[in-house]
Protein backbone atom coordinates (compact mmCIF):
# COMPACT_ATOMS: atom_id res chain seq x y z
CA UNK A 1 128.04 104.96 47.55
CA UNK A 2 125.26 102.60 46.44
CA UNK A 3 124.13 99.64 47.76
CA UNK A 4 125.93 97.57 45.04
CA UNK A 5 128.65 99.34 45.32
CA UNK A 6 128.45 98.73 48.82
CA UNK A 7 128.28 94.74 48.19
CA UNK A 8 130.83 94.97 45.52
CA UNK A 9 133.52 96.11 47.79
CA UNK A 10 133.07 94.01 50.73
CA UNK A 11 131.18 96.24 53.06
CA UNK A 12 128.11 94.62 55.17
CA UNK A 13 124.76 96.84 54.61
CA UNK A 14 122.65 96.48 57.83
CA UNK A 15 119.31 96.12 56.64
CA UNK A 16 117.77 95.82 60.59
CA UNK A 17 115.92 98.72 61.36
CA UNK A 18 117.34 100.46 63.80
CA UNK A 19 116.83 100.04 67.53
CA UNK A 20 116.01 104.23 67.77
CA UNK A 21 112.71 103.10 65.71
CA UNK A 22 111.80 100.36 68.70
CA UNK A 23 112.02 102.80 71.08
CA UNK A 24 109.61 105.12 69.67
CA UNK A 25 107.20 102.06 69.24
CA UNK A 26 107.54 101.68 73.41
CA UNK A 27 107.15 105.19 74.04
CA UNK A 28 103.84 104.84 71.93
CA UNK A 29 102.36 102.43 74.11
CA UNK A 30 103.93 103.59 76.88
CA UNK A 31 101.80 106.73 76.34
CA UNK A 32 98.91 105.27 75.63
CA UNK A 33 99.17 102.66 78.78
CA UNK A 34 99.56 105.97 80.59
CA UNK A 35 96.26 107.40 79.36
CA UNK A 36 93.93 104.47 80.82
CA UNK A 37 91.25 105.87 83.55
CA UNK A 38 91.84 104.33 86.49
CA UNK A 39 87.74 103.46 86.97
CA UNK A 40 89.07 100.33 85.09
CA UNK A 41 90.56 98.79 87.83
CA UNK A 42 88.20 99.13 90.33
CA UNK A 43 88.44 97.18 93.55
CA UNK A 44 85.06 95.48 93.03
CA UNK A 45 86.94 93.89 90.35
CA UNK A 46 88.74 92.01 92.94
CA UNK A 47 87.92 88.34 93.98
CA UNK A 48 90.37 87.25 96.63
CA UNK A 49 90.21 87.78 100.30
CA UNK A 50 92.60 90.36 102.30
CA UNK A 51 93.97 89.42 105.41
CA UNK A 52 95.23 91.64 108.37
CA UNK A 53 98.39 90.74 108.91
CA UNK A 54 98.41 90.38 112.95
CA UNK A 55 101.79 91.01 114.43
CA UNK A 56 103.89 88.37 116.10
CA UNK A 57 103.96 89.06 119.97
CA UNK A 58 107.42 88.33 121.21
CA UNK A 59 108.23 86.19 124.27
CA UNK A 60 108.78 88.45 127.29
CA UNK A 61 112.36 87.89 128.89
CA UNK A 62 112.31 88.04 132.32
CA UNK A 63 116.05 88.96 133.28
CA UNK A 64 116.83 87.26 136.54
């Protein structure tokens, strides 16, 4: 069956590329996110200030 005959008789073509295609795309750039060297995020890179984060001391209950 053709596409005009496909039109003719009432029957909806999907022209959208299917979502199989999309996926392949991701994978793509999923592989190629994967393949970055790491010497690109270097932690001289980072600005900000780190913190220790000091523990809260809890009250000491004296039972009586």
């Amino acid at each position: 069956m053709s596409v005009e005959d496909a039109s003719s008789a009432g029957v909806v073509v999907d022209d959208k590329p299917d979502p199989c295609g999309t996926q392949s795309q991701d994978g793509i750039v999923l592989v190629q996110m994967a393949s970055l060297s790491m010497h690109m995020f270097t932690p001289a890179d980072f600005k900000g200030k780190f913190r220790k984060i000091q523990p809260r001391k809890r009250p000491t209950i004296f039972k009586e």
